[in-house]
PDB file of N, CA and C in Angstrom:
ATOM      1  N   UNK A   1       0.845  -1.169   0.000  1.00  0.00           N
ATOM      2  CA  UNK A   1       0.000   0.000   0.000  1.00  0.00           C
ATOM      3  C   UNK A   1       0.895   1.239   0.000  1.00  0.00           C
ATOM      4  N   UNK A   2       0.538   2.200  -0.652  1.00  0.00           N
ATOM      5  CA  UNK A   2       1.601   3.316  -1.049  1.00  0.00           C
ATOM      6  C   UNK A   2       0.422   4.284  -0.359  1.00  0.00           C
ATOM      7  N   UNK A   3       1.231   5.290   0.376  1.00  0.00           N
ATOM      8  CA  UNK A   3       0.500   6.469   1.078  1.00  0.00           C
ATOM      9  C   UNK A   3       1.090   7.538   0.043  1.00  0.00           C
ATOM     10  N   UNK A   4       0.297   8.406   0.212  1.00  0.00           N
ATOM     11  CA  UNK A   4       1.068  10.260  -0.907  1.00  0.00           C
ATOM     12  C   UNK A   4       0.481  10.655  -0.018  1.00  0.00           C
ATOM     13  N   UNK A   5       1.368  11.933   0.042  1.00  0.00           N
ATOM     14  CA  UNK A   5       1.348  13.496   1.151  1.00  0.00           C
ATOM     15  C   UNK A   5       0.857  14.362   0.630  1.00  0.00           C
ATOM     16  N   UNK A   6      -0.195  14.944   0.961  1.00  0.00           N
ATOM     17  CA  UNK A   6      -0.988  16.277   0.435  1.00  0.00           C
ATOM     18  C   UNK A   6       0.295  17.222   0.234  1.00  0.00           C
ATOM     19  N   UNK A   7       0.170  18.150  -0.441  1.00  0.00           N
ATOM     20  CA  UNK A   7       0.648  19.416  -0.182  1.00  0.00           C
ATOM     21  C   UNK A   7       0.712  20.371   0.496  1.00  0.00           C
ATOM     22  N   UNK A   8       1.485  21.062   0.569  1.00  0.00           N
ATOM     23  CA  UNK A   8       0.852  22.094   1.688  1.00  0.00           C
ATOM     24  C   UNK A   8      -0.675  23.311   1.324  1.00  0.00           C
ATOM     25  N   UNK A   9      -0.596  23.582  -0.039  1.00  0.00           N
ATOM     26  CA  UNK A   9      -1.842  23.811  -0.732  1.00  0.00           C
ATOM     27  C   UNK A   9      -3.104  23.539  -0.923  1.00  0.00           C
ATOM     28  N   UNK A  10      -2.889  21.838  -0.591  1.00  0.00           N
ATOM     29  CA  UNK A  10      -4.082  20.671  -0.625  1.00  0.00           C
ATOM     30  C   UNK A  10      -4.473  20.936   0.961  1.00  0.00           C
ATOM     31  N   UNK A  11      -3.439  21.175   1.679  1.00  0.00           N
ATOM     32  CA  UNK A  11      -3.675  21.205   3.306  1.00  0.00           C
ATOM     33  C   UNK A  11      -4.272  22.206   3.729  1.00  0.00           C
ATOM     34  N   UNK A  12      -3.814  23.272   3.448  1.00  0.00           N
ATOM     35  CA  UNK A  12      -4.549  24.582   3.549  1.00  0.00           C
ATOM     36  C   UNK A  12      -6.168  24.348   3.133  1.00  0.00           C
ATOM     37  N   UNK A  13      -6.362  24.179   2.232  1.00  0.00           N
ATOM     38  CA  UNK A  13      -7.241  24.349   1.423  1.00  0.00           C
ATOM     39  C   UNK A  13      -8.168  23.072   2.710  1.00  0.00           C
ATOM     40  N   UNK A  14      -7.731  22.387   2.656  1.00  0.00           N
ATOM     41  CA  UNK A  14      -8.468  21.269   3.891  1.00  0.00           C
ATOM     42  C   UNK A  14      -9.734  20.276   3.032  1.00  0.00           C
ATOM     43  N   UNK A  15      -9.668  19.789   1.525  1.00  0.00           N
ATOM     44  CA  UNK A  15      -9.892  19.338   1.327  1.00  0.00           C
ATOM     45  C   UNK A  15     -11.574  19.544   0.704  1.00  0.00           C
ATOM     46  N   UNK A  16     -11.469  21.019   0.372  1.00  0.00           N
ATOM     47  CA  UNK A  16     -13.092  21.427   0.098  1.00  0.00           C
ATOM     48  C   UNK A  16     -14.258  21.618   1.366  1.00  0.00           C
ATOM     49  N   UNK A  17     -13.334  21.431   2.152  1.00  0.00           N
ATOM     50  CA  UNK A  17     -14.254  21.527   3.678  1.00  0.00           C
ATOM     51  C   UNK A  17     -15.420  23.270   3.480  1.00  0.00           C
ATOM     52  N   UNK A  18     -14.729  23.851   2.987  1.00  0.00           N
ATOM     53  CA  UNK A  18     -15.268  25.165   3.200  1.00  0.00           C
ATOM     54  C   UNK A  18     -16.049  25.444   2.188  1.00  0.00           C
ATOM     55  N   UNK A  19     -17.063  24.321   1.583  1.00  0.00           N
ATOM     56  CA  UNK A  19     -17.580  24.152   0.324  1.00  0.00           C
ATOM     57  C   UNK A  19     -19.129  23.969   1.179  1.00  0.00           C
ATOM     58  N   UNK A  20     -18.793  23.121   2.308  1.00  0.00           N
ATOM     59  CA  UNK A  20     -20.242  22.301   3.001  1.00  0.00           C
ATOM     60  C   UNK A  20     -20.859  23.368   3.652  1.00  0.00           C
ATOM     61  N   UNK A  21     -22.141  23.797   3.249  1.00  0.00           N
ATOM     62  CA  UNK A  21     -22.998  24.540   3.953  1.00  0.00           C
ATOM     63  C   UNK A  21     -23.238  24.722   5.351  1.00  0.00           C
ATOM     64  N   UNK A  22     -22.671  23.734   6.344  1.00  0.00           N
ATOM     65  CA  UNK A  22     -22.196  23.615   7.704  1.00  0.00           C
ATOM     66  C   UNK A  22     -21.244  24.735   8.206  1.00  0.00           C
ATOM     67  N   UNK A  23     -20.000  24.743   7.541  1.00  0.00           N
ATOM     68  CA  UNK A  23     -18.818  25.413   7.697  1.00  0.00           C
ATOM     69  C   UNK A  23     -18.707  26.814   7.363  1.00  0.00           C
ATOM     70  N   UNK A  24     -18.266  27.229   8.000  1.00  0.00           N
ATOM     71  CA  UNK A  24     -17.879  29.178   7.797  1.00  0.00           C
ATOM     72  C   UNK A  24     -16.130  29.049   7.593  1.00  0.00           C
ATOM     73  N   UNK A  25     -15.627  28.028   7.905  1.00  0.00           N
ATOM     74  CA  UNK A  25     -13.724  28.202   7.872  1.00  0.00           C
ATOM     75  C   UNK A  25     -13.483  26.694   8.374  1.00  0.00           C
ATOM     76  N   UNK A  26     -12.092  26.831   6.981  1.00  0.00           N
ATOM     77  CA  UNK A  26     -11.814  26.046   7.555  1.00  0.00           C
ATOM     78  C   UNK A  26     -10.393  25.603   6.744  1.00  0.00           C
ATOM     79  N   UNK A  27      -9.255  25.162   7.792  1.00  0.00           N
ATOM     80  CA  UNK A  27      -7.976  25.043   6.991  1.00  0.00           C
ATOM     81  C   UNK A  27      -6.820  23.287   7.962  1.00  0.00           C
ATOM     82  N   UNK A  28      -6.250  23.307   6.656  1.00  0.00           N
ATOM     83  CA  UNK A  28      -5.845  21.758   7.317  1.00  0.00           C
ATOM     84  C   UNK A  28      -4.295  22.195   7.551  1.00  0.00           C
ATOM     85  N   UNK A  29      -3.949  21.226   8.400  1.00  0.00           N
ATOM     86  CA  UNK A  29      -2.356  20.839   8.476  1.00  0.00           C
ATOM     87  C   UNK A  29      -1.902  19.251   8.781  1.00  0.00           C
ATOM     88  N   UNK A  30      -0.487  19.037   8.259  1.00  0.00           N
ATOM     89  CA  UNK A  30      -0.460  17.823   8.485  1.00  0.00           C
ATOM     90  C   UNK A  30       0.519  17.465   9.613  1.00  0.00           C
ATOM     91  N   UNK A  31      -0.291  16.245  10.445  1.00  0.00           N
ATOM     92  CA  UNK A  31      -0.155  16.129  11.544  1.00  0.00           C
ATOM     93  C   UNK A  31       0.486  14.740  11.865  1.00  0.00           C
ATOM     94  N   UNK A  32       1.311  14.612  12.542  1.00  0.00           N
ATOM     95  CA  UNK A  32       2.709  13.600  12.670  1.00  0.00           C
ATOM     96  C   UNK A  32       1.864  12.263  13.033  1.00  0.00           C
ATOM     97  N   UNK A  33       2.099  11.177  12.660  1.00  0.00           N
ATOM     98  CA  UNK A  33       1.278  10.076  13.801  1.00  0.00           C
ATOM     99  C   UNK A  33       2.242   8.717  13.263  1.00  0.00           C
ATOM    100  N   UNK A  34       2.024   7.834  14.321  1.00  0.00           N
ATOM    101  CA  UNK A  34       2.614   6.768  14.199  1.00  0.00           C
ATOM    102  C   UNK A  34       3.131   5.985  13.297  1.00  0.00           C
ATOM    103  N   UNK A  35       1.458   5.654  12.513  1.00  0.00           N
ATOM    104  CA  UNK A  35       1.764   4.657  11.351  1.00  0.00           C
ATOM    105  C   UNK A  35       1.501   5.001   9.826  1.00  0.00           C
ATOM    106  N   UNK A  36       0.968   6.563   9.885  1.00  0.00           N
ATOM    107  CA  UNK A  36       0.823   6.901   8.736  1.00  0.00           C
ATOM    108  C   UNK A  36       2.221   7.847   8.291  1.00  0.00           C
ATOM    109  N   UNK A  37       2.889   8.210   9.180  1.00  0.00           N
ATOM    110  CA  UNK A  37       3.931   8.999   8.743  1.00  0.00           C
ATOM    111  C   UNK A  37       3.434  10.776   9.522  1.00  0.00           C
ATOM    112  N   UNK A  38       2.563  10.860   8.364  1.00  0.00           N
ATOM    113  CA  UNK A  38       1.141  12.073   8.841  1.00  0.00           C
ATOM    114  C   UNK A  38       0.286  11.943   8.135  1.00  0.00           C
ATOM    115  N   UNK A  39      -0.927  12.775   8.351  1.00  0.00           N
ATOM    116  CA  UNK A  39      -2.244  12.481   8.263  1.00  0.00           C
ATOM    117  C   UNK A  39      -2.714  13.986   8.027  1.00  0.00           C
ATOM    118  N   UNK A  40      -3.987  14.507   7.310  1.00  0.00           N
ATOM    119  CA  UNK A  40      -4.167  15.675   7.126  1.00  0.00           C
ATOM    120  C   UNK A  40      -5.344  15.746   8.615  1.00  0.00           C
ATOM    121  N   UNK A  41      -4.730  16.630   9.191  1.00  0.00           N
ATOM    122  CA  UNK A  41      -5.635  17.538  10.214  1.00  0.00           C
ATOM    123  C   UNK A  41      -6.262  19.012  10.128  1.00  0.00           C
ATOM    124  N   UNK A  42      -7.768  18.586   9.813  1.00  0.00           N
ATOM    125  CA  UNK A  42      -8.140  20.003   9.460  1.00  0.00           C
ATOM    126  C   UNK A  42      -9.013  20.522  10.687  1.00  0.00           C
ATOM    127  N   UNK A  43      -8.992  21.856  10.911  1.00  0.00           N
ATOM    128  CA  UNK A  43      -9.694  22.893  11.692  1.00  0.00           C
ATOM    129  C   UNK A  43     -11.167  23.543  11.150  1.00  0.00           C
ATOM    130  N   UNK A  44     -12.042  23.349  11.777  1.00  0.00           N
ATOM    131  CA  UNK A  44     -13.116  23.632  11.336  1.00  0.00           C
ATOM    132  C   UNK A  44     -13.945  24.821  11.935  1.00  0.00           C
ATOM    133  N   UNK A  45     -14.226  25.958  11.357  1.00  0.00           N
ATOM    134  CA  UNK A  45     -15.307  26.735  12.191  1.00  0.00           C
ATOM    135  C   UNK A  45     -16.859  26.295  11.686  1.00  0.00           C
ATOM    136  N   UNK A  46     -17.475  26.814  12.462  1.00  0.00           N
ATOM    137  CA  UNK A  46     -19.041  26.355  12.138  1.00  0.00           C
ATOM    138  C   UNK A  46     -19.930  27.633  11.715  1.00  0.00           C
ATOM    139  N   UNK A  47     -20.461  27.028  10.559  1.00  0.00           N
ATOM    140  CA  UNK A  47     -21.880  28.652  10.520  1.00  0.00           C
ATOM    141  C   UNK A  47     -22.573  28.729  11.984  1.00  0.00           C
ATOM    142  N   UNK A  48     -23.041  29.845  12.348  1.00  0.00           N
ATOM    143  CA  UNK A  48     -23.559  30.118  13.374  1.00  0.00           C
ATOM    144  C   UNK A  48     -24.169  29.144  13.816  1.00  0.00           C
ATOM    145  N   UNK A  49     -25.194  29.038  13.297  1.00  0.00           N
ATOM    146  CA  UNK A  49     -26.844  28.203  13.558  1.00  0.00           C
ATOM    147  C   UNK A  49     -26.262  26.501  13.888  1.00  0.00           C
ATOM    148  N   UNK A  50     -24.937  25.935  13.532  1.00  0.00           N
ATOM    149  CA  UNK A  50     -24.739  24.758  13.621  1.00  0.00           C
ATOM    150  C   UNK A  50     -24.023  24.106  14.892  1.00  0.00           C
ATOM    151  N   UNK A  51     -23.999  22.852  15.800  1.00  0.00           N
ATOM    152  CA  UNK A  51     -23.546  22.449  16.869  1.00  0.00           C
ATOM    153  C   UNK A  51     -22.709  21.657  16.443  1.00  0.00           C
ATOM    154  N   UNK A  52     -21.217  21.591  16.734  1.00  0.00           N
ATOM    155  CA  UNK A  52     -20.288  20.229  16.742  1.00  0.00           C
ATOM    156  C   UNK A  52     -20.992  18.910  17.116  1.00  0.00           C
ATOM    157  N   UNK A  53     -20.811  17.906  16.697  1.00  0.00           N
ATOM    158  CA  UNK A  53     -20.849  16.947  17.295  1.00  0.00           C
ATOM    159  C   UNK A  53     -20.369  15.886  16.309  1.00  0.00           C
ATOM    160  N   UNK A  54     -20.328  14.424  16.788  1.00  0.00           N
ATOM    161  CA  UNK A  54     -19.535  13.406  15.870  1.00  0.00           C
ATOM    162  C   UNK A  54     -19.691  13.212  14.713  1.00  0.00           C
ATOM    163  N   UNK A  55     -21.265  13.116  14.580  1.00  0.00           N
ATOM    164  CA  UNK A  55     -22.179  12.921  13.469  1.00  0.00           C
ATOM    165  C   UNK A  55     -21.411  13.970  12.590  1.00  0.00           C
ATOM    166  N   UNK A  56     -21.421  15.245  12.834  1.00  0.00           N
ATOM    167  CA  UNK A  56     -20.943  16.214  11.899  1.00  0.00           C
ATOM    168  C   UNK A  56     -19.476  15.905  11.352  1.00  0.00           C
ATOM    169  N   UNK A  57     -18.983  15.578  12.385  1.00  0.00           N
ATOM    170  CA  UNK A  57     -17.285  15.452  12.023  1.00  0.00           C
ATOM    171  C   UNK A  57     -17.199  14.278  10.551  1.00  0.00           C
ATOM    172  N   UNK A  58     -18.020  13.170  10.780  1.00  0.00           N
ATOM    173  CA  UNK A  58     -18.316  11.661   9.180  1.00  0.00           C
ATOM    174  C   UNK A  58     -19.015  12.458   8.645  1.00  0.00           C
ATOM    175  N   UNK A  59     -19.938  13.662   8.366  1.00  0.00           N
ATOM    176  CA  UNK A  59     -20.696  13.699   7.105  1.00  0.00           C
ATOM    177  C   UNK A  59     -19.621  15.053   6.646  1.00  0.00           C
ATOM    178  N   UNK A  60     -18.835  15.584   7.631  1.00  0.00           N
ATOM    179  CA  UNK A  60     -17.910  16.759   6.684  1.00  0.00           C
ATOM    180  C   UNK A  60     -16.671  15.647   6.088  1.00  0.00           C
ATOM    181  N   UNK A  61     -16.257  14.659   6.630  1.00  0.00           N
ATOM    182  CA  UNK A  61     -15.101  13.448   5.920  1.00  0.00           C
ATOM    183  C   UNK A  61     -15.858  12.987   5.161  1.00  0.00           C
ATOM    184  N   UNK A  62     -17.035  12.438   4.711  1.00  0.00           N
ATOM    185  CA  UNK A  62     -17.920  11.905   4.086  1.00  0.00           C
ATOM    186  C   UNK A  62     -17.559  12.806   2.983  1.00  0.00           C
ATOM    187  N   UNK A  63     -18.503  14.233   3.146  1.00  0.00           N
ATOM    188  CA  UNK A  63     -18.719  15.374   2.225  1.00  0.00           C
ATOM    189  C   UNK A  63     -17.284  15.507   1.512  1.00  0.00           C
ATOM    190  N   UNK A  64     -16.127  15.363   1.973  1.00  0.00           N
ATOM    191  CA  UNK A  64     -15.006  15.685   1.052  1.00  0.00           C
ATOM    192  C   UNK A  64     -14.332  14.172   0.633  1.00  0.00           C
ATOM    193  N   UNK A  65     -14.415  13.372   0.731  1.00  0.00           N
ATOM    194  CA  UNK A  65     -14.505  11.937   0.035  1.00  0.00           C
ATOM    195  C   UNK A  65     -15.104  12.321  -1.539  1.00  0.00           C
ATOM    196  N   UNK A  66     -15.962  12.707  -1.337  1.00  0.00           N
ATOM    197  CA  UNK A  66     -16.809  12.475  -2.331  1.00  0.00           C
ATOM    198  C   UNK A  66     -16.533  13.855  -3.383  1.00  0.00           C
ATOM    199  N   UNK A  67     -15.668  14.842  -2.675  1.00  0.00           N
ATOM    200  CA  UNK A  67     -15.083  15.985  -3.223  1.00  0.00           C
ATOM    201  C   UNK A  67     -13.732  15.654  -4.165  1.00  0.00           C
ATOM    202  N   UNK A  68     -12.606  14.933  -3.494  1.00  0.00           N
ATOM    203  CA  UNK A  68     -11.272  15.045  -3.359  1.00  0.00           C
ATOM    204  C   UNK A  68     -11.294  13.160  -3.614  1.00  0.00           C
ATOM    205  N   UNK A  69      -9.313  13.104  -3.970  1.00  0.00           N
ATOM    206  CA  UNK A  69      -9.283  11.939  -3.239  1.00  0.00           C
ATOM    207  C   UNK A  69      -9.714  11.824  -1.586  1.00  0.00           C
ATOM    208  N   UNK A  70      -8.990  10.184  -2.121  1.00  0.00           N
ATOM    209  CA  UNK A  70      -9.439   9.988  -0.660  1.00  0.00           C
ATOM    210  C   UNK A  70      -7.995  10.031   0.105  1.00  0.00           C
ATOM    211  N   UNK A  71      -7.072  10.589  -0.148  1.00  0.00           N
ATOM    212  CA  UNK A  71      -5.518  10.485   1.252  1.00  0.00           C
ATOM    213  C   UNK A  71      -5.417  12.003   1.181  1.00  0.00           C
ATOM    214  N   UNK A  72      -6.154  12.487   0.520  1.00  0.00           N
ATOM    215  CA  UNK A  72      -6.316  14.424   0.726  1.00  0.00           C
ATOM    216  C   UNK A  72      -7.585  14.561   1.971  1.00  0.00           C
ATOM    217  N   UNK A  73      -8.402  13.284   2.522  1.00  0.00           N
ATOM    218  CA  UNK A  73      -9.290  13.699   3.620  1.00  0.00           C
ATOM    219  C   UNK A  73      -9.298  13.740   5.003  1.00  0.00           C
ATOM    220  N   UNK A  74      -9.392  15.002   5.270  1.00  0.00           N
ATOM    221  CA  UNK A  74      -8.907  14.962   6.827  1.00  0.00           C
ATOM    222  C   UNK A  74      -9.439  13.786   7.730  1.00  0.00           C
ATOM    223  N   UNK A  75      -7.855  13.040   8.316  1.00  0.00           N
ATOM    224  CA  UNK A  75      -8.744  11.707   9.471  1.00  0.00           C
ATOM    225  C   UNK A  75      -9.159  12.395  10.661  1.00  0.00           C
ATOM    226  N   UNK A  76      -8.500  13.548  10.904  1.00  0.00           N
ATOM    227  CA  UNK A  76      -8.844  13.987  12.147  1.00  0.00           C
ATOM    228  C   UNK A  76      -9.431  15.512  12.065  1.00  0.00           C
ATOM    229  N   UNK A  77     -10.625  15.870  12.214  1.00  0.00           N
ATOM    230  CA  UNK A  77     -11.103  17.232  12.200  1.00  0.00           C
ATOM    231  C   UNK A  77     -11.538  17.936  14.128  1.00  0.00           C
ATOM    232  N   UNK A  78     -10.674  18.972  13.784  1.00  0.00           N
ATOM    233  CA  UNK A  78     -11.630  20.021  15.047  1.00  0.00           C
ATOM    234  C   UNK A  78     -12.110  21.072  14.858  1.00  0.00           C
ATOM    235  N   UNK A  79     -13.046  20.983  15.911  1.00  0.00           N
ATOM    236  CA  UNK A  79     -14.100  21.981  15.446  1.00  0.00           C
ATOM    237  C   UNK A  79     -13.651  23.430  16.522  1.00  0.00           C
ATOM    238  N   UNK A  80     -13.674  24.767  15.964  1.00  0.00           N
ATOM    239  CA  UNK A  80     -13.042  25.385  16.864  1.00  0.00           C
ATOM    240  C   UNK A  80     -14.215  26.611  16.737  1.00  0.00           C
ATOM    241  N   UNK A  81     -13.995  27.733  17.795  1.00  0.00           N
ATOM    242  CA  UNK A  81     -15.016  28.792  17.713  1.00  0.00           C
ATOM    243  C   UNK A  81     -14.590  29.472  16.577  1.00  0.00           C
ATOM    244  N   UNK A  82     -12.892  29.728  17.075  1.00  0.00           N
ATOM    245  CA  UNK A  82     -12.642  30.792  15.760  1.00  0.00           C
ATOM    246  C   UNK A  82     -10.710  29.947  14.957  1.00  0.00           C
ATOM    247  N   UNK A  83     -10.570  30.678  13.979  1.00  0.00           N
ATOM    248  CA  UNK A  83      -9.387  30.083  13.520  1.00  0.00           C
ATOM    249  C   UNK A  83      -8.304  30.914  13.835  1.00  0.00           C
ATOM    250  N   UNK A  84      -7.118  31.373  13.923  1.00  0.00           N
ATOM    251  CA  UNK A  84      -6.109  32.364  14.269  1.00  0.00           C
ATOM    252  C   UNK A  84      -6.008  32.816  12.972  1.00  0.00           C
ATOM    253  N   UNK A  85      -6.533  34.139  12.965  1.00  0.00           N
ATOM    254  CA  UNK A  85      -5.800  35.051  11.614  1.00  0.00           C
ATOM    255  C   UNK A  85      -4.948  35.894  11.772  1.00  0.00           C
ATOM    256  N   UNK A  86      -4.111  36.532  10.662  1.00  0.00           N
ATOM    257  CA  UNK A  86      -3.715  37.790  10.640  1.00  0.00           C
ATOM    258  C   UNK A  86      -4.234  39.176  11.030  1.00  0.00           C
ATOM    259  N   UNK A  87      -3.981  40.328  10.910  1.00  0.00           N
ATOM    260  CA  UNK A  87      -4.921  41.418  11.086  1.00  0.00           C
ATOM    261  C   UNK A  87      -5.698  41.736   9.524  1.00  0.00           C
ATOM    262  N   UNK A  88      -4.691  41.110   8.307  1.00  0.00           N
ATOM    263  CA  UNK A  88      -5.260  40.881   7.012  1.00  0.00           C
ATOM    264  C   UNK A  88      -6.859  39.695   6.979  1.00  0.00           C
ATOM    265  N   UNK A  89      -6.769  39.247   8.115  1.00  0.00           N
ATOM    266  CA  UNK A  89      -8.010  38.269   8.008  1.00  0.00           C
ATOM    267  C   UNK A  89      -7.805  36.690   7.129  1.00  0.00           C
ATOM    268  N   UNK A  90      -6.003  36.561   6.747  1.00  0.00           N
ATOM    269  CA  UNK A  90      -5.809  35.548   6.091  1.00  0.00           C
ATOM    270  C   UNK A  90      -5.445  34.281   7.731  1.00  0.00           C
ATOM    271  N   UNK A  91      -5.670  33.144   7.263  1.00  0.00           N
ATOM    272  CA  UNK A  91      -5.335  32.241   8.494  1.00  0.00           C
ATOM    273  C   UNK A  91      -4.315  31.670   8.457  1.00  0.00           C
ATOM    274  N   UNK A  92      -3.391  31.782   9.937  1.00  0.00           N
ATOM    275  CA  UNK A  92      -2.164  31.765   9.941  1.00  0.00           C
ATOM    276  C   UNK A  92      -2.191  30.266  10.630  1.00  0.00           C
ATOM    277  N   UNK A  93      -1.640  29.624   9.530  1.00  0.00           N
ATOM    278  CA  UNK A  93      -1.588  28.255   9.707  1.00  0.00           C
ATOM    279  C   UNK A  93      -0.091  27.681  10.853  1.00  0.00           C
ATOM    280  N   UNK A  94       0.691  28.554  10.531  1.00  0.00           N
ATOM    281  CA  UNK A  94       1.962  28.063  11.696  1.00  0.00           C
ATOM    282  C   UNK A  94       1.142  28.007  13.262  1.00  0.00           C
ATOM    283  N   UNK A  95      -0.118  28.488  13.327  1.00  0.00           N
ATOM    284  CA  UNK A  95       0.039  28.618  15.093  1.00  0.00           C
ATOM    285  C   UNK A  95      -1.156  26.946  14.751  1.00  0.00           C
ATOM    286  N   UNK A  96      -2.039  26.820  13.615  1.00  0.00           N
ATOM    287  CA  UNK A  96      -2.413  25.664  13.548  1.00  0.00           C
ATOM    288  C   UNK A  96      -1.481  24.284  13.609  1.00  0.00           C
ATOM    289  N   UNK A  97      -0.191  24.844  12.827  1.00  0.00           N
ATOM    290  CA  UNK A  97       0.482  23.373  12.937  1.00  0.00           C
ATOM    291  C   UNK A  97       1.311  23.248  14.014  1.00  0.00           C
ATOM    292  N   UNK A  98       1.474  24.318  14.790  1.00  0.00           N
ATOM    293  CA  UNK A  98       1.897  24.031  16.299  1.00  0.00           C
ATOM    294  C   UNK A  98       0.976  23.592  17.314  1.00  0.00           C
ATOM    295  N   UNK A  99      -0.256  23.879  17.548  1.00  0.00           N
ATOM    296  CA  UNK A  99      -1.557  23.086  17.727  1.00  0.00           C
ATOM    297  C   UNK A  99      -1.489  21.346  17.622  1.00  0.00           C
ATOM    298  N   UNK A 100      -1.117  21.160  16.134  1.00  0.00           N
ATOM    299  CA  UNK A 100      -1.288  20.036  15.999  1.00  0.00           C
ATOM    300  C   UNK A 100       0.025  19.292  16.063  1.00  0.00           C
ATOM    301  N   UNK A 101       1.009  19.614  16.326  1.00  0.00           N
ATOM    302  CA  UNK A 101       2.595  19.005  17.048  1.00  0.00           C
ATOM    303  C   UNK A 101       2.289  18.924  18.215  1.00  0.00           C
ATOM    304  N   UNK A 102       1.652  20.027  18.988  1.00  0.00           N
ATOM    305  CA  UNK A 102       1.455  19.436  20.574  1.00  0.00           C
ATOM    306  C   UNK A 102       0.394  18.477  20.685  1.00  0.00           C
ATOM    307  N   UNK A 103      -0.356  18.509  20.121  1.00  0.00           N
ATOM    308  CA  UNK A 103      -1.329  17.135  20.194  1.00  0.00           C
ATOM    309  C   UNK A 103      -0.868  16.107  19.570  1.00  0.00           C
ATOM    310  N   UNK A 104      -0.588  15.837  18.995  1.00  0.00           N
ATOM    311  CA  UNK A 104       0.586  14.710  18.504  1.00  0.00           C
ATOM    312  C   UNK A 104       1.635  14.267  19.089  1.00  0.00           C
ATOM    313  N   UNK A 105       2.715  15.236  19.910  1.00  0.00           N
ATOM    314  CA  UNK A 105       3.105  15.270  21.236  1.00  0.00           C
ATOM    315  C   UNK A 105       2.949  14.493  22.369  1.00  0.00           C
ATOM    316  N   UNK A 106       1.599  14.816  22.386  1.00  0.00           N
ATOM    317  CA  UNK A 106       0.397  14.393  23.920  1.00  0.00           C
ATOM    318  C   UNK A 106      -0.047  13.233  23.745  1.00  0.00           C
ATOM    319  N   UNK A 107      -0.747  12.697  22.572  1.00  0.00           N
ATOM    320  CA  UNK A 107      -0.885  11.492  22.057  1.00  0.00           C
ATOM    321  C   UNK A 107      -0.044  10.763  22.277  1.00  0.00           C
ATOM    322  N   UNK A 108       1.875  10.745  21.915  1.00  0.00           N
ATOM    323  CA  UNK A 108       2.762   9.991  21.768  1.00  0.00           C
ATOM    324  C   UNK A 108       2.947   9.374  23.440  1.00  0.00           C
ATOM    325  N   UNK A 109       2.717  10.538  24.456  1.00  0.00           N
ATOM    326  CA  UNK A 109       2.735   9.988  25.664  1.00  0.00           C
ATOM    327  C   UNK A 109       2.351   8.651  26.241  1.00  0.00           C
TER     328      UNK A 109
END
């Protein structure tokens, strides 16, 4: 079985996530893990009116399956209030992929 690594473009972008009528934002990074090498981890904000929960997390991996390949889909999504931007309003993904080194980190424990 041969794994391929998103890009960092493909990562950002988080896989069409910000396509699903659910989502207001949303951007990926890739995140260290055991047996995959890494894995795309994307960050999710929510339209107002919508609640996190599991169910949501398989129909937004679902929803971009059916977008993207499938080793461009985030295995692991969080759902956050807000994303870290610039004062430009662009999202600054270094404080996301430090986010996701310390949880990867914490995990390894």
């Amino acid at each position: 079985m041969s794994w391929q690594d998103p890009d960092r473009a493909e990562l950002q972008e988080a896989g069409h996530l910000e396509e699903h009528p659910d989502v207001a934002g949303a951007a990926g990074v890739g995140k260290a893990a055991p047996l995959r090498g890494v894995l795309v981890h994307a960050y999710v904000t929510l339209a107002a009116e919508f609640q996190a929960s599991e169910n949501l997390v398989r129909e937004l991996q679902d929803f971009v399956k059916k977008q993207t390949a499938p080793y461009k889909c985030p295995r692991e999504i969080s759902i956050r209030d807000e994303l870290p931007k610039t004062i430009s309003g662009k999202i600054r993904p270094v404080e996301l992929r430090a986010a996701a080194k310390a949880e990867a980190d914490a995990e390894a424990r």
